[in-house]
Protein backbone atom coordinates (compact mmCIF):
# COMPACT_ATOMS: atom_id res chain seq x y z
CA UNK A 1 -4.75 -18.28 4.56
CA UNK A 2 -1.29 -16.47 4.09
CA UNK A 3 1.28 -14.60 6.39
CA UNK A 4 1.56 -10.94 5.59
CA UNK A 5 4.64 -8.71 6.42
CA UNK A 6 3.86 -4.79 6.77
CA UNK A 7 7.27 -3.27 6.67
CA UNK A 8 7.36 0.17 8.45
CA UNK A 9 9.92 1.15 7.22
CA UNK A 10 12.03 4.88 7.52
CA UNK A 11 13.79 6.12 4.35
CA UNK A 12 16.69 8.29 2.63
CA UNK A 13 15.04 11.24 1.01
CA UNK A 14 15.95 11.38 -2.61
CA UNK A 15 18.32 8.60 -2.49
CA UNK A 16 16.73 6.00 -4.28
CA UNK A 17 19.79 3.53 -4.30
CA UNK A 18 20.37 3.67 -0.76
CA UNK A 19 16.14 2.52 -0.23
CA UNK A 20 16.23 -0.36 -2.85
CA UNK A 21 18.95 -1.58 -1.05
CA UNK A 22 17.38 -1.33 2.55
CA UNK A 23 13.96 -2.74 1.20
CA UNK A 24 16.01 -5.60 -0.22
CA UNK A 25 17.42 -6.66 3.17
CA UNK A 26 13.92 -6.41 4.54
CA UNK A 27 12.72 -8.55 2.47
CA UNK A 28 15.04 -11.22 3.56
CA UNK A 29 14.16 -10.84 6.61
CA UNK A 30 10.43 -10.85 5.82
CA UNK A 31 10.84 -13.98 4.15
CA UNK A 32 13.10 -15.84 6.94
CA UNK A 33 9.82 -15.07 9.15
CA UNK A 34 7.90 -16.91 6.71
CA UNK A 35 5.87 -14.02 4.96
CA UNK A 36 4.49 -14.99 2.00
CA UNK A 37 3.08 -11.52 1.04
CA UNK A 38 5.47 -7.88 2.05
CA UNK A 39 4.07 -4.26 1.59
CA UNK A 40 6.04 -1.30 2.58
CA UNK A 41 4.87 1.91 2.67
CA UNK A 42 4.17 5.04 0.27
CA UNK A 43 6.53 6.49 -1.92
CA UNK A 44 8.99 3.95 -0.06
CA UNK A 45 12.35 4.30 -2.76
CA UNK A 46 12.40 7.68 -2.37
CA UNK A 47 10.91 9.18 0.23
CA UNK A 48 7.53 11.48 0.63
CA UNK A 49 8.15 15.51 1.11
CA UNK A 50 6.70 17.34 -1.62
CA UNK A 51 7.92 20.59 -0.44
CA UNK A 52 11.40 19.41 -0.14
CA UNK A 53 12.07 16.58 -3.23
CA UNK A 54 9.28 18.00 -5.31
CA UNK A 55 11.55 19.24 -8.00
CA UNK A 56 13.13 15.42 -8.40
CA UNK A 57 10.27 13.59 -8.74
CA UNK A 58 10.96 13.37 -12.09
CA UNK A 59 14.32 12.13 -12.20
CA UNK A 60 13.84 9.70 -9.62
CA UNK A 61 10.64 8.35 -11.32
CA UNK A 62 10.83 4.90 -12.93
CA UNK A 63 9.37 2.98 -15.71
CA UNK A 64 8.94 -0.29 -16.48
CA UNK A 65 11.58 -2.59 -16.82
CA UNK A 66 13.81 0.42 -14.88
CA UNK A 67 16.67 -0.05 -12.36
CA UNK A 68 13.33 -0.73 -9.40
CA UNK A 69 11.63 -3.10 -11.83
CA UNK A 70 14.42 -5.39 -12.82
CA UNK A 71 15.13 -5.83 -9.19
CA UNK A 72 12.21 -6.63 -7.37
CA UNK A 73 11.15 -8.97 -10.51
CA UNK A 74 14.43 -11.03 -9.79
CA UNK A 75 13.84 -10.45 -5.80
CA UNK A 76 10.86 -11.78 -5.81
CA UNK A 77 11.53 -14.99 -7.78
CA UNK A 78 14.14 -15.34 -6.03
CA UNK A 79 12.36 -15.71 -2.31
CA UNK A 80 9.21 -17.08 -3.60
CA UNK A 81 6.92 -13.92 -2.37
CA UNK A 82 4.75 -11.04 -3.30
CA UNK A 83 6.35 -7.67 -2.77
CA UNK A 84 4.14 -4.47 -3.06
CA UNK A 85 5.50 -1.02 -2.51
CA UNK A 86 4.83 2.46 -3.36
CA UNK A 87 7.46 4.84 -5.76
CA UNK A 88 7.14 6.76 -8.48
CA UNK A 89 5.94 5.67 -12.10
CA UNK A 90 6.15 7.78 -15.35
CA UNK A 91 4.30 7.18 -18.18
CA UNK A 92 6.33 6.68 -21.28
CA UNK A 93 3.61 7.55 -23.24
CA UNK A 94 2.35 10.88 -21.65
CA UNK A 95 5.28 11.47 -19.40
CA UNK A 96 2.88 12.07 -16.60
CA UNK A 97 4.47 11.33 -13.59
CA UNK A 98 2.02 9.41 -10.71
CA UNK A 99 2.71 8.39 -6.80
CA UNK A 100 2.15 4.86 -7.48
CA UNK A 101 2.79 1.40 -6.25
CA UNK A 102 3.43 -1.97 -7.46
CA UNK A 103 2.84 -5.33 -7.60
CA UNK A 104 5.34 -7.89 -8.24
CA UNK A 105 5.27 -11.88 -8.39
CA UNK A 106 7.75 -14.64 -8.48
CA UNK A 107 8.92 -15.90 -12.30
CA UNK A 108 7.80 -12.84 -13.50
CA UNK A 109 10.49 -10.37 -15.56
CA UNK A 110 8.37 -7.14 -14.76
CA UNK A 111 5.70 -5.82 -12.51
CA UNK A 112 1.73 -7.68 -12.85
CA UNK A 113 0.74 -4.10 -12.53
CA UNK A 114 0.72 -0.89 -11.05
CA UNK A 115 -2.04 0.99 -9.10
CA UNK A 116 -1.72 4.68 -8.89
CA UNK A 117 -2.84 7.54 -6.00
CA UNK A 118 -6.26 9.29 -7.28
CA UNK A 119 -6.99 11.64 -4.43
CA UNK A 120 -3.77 14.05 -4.51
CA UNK A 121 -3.75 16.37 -1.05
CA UNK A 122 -1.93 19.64 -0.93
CA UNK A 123 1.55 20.33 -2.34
CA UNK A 124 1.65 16.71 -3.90
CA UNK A 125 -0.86 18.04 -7.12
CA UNK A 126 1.64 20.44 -7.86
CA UNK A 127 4.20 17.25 -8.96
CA UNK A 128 1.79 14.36 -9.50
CA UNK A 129 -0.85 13.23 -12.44
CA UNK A 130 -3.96 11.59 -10.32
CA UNK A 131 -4.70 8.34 -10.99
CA UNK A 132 -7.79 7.40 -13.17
CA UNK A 133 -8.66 3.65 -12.23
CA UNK A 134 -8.60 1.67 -9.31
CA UNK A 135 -7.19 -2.14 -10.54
CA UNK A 136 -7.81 -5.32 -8.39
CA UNK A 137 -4.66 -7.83 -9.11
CA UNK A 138 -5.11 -11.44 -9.67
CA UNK A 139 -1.94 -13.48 -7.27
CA UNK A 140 -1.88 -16.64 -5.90
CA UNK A 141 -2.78 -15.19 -2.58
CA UNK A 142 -6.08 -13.75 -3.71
CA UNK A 143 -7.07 -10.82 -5.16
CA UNK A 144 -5.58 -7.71 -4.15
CA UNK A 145 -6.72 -4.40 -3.96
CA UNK A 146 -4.46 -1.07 -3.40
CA UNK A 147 -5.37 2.21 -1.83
CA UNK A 148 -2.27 5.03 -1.27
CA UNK A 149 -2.48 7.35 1.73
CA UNK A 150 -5.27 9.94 1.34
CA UNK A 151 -7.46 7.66 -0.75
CA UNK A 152 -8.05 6.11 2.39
CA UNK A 153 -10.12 9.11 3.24
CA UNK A 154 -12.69 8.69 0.28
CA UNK A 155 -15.34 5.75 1.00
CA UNK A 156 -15.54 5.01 -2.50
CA UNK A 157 -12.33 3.54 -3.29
CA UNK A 158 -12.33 0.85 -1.01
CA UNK A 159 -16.01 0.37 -1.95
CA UNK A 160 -15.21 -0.05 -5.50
CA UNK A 161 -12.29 -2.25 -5.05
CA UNK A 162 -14.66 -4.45 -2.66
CA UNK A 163 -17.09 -4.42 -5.58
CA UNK A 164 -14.78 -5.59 -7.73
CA UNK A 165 -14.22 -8.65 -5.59
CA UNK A 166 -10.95 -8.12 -4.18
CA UNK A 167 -9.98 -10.56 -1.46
CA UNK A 168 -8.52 -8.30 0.72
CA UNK A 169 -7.03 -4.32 0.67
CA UNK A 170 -4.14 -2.71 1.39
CA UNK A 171 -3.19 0.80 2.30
CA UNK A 172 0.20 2.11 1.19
CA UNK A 173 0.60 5.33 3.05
CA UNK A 174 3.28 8.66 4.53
CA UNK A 175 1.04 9.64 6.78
CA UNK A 176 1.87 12.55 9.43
CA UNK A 177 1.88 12.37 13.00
CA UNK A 178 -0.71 15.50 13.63
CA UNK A 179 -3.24 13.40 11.67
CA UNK A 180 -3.23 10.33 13.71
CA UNK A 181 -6.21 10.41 14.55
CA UNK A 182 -7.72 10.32 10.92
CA UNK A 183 -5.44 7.37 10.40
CA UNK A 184 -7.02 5.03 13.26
CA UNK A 185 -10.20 6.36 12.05
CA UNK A 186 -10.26 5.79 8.51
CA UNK A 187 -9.22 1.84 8.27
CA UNK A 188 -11.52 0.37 10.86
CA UNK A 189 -14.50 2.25 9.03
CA UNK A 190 -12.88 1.08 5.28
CA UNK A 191 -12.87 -2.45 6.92
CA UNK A 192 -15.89 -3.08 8.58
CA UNK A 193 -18.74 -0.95 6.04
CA UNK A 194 -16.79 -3.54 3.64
CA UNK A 195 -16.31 -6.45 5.60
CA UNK A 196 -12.65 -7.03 4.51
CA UNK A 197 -9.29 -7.25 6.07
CA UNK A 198 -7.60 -4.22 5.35
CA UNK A 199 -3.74 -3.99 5.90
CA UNK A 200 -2.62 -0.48 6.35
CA UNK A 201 1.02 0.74 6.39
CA UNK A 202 2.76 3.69 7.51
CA UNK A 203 5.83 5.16 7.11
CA UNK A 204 7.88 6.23 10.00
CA UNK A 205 10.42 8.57 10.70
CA UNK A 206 11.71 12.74 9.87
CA UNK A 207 11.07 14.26 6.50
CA UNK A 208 12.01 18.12 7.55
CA UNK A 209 9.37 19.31 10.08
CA UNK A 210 6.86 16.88 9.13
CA UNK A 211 6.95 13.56 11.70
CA UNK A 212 5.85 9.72 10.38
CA UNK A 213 4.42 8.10 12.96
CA UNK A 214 4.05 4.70 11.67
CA UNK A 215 1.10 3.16 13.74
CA UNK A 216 0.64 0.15 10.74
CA UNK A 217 -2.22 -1.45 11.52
CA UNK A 218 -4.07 -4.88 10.27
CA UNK A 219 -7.93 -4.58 10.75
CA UNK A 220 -10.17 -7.84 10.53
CA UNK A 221 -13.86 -7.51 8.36
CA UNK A 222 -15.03 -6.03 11.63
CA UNK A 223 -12.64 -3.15 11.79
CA UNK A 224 -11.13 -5.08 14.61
CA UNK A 225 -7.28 -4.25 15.25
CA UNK A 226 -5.46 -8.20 14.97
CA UNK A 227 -2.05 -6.49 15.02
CA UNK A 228 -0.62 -2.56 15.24
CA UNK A 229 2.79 -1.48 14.78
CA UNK A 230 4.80 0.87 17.05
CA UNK A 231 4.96 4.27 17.04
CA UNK A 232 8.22 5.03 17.78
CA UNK A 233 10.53 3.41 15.31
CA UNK A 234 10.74 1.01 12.17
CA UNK A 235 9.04 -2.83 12.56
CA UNK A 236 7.71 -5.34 10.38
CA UNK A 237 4.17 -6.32 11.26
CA UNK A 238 3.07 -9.80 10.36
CA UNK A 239 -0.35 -11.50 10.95
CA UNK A 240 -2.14 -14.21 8.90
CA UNK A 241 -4.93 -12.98 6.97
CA UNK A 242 -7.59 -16.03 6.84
CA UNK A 243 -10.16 -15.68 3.84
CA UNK A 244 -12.85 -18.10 5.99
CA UNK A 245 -12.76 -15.86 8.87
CA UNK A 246 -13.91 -13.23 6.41
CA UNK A 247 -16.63 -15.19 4.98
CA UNK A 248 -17.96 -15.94 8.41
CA UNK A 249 -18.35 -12.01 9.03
CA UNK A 250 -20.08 -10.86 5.92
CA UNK A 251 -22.38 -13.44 6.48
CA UNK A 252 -23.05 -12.25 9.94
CA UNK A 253 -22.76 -9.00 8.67
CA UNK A 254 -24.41 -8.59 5.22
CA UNK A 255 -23.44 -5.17 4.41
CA UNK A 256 -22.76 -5.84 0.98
CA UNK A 257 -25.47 -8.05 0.31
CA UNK A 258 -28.37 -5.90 2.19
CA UNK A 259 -26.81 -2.83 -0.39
CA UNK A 260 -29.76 -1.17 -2.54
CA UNK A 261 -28.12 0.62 -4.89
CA UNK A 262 -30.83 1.76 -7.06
CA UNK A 263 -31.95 3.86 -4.27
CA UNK A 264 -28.71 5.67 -3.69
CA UNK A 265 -28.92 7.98 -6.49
């Protein structure tokens, strides 16, 4: 049992300094409020708009042990919390460049890991490498599993986190106000053919003619809404996530243990 803060949060396009700083005060607050766990949305240093900051993905990206790294490491320690948020990574090695997220913990000097978008939409696979695994984190709150935006759309990344025993999931997400409805669609189903919580986030606010509606939303194993988010502005979200509740659904509802796989070829 933990308190989790959803920060919907609006951002600076392209001015990465500006964010980090704004995501640092949030955390304070966050933490104040007694959240042991705060996730802000996709792309959340930067900013989303492909068509617009396409061209600077690259020179915003970070890497590990960057100017983003070195700060949430030391932010984290500092308050005694988990902080996941999305921005975006660049390989050293391959200088692919990914819309990512990451996971940080207190007394750590660098990220436990990083969990990267796989289902690209639209203008964003002209700038971004998809992601090739889908990693469940080990924290003291559980085990965590990550989804970014569209992902969200694709049953089987949810199901495979699930499968790979993650506690609970969240979904890190710029999501546009025409597609609302997809949005309060696609978590309750995620949740309940899963019987997991699922904490989703959602940026909010302008990014040229494309509206963020925000709309974060915490869904029990059911697909049950314990807590939504406004849409019509920035608010952190908090709820209390409570792994026995969970076990108490799944075993009224044995979705995953009534599975036959062998048939589903």
């Amino acid at each position: 049992m933990f308190k989790l803060a959803l920060v919907q949060t609006d951002t600076y396009l392209g001015e990465k300094r500006k964010n980090l700083e704004r995501l640092r005060q949030f955390c304070y607050t966050a933490k104040q409020e007694g959240a042991e766990l705060i996730c802000f949305p996709e792309l959340a240093t930067t900013g989303y708009a492909p068509t617009l900051l396409g061209q600077e993905y690259r020179a915003l990206s970070e890497t590990r042990q960057g100017e983003t790294d070195r700060m949430f490491s030391a932010l984290a320690t500092e308050l005694g919390v988990i902080i996941i948020f999305g921005f975006i990574k660049r390989d050293v090695q391959t200088n692919a460049v990914y819309n990512a997220a990451g996971v940080w913990l207190p007394g750590q000097e660098s990220w436990l890991g990083v969990f990267r978008k796989m289902h690209l939409i639209q203008e964003e696979k002209r700038w971004f490498t998809p992601g090739q695994h889908l990693p469940v984190f080990d924290t003291p709150l559980g085990r965590i599993g990550g989804m970014i935006c569209y992902d969200a759309g694709f049953p089987e990344v949810a199901r495979c986190l699930t499968l790979k025993q993650a506690d609970f999931l969240l979904l890190l997400s710029a999501w546009p106000e025409k597609d609302k409805d997809i949005w309060y669609i696609n978590g309750p189903c995620r949740a309940l053919e899963n019987t997991v919580y699922l904490a989703a986030v959602n940026r909010w606010g302008r990014e040229g003619d494309c509206q963020l509606f925000g709309g974060s939303q915490i869904l029990n194993p059911r697909g049950q809404v314990m807590a939504r988010a406004t849409e019509h502005g920035e608010q952190i979200l908090y709820h209390i996530l409570d792994g026995q509740t969970q076990s108490a659904i799944r075993n009224t509802l044995p979705y995953l243990a009534d599975r036959q796989p062998d048939y589903y070829r």
